[in-house]
C-alpha atoms as a PDB file:
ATOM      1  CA  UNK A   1       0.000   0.000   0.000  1.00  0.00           C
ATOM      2  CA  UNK A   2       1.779   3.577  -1.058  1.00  0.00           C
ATOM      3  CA  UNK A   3       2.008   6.062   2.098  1.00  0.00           C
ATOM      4  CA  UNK A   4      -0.813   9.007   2.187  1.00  0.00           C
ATOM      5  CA  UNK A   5       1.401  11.678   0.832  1.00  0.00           C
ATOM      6  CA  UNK A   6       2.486   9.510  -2.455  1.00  0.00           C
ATOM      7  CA  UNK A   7      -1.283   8.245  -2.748  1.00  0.00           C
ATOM      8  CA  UNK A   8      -2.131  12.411  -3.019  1.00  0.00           C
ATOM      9  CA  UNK A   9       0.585  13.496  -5.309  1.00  0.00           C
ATOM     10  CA  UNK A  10      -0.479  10.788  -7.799  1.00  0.00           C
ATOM     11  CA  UNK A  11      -3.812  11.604  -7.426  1.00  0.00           C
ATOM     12  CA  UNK A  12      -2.965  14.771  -8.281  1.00  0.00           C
ATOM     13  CA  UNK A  13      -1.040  14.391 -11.447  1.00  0.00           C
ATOM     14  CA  UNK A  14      -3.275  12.301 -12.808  1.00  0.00           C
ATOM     15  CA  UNK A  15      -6.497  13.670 -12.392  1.00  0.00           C
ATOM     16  CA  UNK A  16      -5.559  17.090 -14.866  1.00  0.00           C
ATOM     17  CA  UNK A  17      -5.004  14.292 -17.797  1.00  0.00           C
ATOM     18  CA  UNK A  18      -7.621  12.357 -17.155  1.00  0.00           C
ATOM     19  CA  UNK A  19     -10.275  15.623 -16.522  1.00  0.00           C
ATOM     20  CA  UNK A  20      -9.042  16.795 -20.528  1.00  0.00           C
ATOM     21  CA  UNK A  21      -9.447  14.630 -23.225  1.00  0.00           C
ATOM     22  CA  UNK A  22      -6.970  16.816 -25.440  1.00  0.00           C
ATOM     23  CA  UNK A  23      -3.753  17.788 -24.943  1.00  0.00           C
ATOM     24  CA  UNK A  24      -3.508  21.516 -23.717  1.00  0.00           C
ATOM     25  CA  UNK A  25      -0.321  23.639 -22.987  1.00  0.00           C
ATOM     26  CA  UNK A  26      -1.235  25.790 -20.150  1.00  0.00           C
ATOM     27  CA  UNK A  27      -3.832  25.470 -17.575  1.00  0.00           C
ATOM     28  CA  UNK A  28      -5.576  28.054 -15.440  1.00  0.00           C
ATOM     29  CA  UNK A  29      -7.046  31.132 -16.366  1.00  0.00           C
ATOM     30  CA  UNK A  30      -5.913  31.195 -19.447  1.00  0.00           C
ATOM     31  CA  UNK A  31      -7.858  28.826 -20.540  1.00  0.00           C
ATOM     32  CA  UNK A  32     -10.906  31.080 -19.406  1.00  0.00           C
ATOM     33  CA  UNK A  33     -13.560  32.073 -22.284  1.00  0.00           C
ATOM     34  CA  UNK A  34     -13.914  35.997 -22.710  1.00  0.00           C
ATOM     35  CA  UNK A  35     -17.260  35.578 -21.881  1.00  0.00           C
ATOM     36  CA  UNK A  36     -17.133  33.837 -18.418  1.00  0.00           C
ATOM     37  CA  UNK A  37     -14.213  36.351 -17.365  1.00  0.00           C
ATOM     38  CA  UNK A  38     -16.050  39.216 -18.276  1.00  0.00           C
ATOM     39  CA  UNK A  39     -18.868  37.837 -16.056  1.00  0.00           C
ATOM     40  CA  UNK A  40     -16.859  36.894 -13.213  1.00  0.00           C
ATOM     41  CA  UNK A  41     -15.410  40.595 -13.867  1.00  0.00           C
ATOM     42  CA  UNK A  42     -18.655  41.537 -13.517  1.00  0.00           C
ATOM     43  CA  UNK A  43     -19.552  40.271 -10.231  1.00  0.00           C
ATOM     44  CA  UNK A  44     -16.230  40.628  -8.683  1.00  0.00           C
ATOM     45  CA  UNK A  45     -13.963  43.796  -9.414  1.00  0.00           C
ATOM     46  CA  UNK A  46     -10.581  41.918  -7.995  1.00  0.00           C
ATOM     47  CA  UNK A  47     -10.918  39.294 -11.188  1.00  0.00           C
ATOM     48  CA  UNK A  48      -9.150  42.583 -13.130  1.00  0.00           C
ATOM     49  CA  UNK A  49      -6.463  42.612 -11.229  1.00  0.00           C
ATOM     50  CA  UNK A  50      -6.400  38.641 -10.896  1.00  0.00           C
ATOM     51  CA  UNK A  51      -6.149  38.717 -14.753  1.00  0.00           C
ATOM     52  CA  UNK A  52      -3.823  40.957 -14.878  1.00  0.00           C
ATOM     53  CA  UNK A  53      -1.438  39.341 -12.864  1.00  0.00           C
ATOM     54  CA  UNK A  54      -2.162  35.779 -14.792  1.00  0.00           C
ATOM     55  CA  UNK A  55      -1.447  37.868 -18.473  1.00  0.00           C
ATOM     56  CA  UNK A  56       1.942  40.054 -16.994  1.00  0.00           C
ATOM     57  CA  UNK A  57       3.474  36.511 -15.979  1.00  0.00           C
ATOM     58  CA  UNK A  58       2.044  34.577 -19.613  1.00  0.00           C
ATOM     59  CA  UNK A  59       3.458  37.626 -21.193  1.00  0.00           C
ATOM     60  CA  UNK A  60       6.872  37.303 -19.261  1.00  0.00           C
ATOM     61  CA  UNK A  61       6.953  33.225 -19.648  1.00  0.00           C
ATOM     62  CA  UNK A  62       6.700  34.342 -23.196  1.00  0.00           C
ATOM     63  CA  UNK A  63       8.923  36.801 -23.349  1.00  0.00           C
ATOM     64  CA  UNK A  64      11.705  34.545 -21.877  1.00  0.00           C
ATOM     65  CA  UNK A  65      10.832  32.149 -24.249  1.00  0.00           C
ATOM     66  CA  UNK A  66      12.051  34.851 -26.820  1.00  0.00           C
ATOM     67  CA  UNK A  67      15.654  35.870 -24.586  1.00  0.00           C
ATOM     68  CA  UNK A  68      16.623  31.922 -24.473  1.00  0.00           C
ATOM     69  CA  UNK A  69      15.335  31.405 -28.265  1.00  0.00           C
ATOM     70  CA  UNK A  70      16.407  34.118 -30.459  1.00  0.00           C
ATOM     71  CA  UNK A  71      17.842  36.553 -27.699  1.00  0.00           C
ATOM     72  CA  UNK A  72      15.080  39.380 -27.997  1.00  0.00           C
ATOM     73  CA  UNK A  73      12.610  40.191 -26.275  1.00  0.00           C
ATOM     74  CA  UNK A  74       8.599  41.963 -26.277  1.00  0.00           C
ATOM     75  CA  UNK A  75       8.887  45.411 -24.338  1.00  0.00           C
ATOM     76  CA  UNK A  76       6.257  45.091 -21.960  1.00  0.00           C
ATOM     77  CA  UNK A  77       7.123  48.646 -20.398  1.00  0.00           C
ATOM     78  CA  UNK A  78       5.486  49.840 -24.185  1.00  0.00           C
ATOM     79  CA  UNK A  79       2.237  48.717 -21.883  1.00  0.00           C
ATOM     80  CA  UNK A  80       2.486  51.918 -18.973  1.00  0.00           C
ATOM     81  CA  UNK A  81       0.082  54.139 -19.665  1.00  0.00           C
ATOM     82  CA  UNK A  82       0.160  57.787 -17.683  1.00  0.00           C
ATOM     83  CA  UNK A  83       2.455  55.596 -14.935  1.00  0.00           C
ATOM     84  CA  UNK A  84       0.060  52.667 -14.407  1.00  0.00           C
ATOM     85  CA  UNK A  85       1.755  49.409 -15.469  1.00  0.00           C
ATOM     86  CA  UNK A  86      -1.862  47.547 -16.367  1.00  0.00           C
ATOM     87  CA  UNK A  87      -2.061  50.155 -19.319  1.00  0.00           C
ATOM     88  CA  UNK A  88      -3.480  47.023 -21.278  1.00  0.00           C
ATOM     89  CA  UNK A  89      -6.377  46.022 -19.263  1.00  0.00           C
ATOM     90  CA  UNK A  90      -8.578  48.357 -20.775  1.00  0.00           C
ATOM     91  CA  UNK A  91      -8.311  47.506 -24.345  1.00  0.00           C
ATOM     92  CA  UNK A  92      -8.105  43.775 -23.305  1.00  0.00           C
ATOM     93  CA  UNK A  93     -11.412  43.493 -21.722  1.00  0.00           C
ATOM     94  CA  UNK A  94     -12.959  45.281 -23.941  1.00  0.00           C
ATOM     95  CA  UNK A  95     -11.896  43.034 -26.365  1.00  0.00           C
ATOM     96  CA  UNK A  96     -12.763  39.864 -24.630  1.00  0.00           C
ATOM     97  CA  UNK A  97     -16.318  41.852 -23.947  1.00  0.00           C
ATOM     98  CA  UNK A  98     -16.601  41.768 -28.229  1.00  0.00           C
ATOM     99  CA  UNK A  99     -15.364  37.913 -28.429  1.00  0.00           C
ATOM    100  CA  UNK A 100     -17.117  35.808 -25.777  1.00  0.00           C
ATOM    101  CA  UNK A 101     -16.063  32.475 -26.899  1.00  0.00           C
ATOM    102  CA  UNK A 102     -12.444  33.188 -27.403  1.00  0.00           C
ATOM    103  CA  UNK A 103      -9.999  31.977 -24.879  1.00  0.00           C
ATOM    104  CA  UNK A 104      -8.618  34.985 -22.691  1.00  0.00           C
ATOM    105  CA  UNK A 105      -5.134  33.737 -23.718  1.00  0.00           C
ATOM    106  CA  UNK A 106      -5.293  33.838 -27.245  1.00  0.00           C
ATOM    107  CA  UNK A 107      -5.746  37.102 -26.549  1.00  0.00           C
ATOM    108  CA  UNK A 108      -2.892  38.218 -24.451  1.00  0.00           C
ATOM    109  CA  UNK A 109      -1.155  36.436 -26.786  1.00  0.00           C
ATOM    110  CA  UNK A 110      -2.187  38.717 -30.009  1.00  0.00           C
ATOM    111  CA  UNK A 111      -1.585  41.573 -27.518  1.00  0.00           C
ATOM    112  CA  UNK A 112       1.748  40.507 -27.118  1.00  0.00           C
ATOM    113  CA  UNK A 113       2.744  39.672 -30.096  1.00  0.00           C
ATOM    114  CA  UNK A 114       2.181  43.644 -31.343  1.00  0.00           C
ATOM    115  CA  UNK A 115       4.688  44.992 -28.937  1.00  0.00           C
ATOM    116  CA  UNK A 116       7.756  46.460 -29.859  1.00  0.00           C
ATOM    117  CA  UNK A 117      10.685  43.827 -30.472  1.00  0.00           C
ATOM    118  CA  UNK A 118      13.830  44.378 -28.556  1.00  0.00           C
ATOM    119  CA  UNK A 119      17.318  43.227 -28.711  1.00  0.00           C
ATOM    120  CA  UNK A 120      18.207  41.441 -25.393  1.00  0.00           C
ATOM    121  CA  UNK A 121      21.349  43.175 -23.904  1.00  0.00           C
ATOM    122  CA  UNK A 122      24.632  41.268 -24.430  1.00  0.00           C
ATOM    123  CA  UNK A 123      26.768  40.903 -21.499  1.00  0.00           C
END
């Protein structure tokens, strides 16, 4: 018989594959529809800054993605508007608000993907 602890993290590992019958590559709220995160938004003001903090760290994962693969990078700081760093919220919701059935990830990711290129510094 395996101990408790072993019995859990099994449990745990396998329950995510067995829950989706296709193979995704990210989990969480990126796998949100627009529509059901503009609703949550809805009821609950903190989901903004809940999806902002899930889209600054895709965009980063991303981003070093980039550094480690062809040694540029996305400028994210192109993002600040009038000092506030979640300059993209706006414009991302309102987005999501037009394309319910999208996944909120797919578009981060189009946001992303029209910021300004950079060269990673070489040390």
């Amino acid at each position: 018989m395996l101990p408790m602890w072993k019995t859990l993290v099994l449990s745990l590992t396998l329950v995510p594959a067995a829950v989706s019958a296709e193979p995704v590559n990210m989990a969480g709220m990126g796998l949100m529809r627009c529509g059901d995160v503009i609703a949550a938004f809805i009821v609950d003001q903190q989901m903004a800054f809940e999806i902002f903090q899930w889209a600054t760290g895709y965009m980063s994962g991303l981003n070093s993605a980039l550094v480690v693969e062809m040694g540029k990078y996305r400028d994210l700081g192109s993002t600040v508007t009038n000092g506030n760093a979640g300059g993209f919220m706006r414009p991302l919701l309102a987005k999501c608000a037009q394309t319910p059935d999208t996944q909120l990830a797919r578009l981060v990711d189009q946001y992303f993907r029209q910021l300004p290129v950079r060269n990673w510094p070489k040390n």
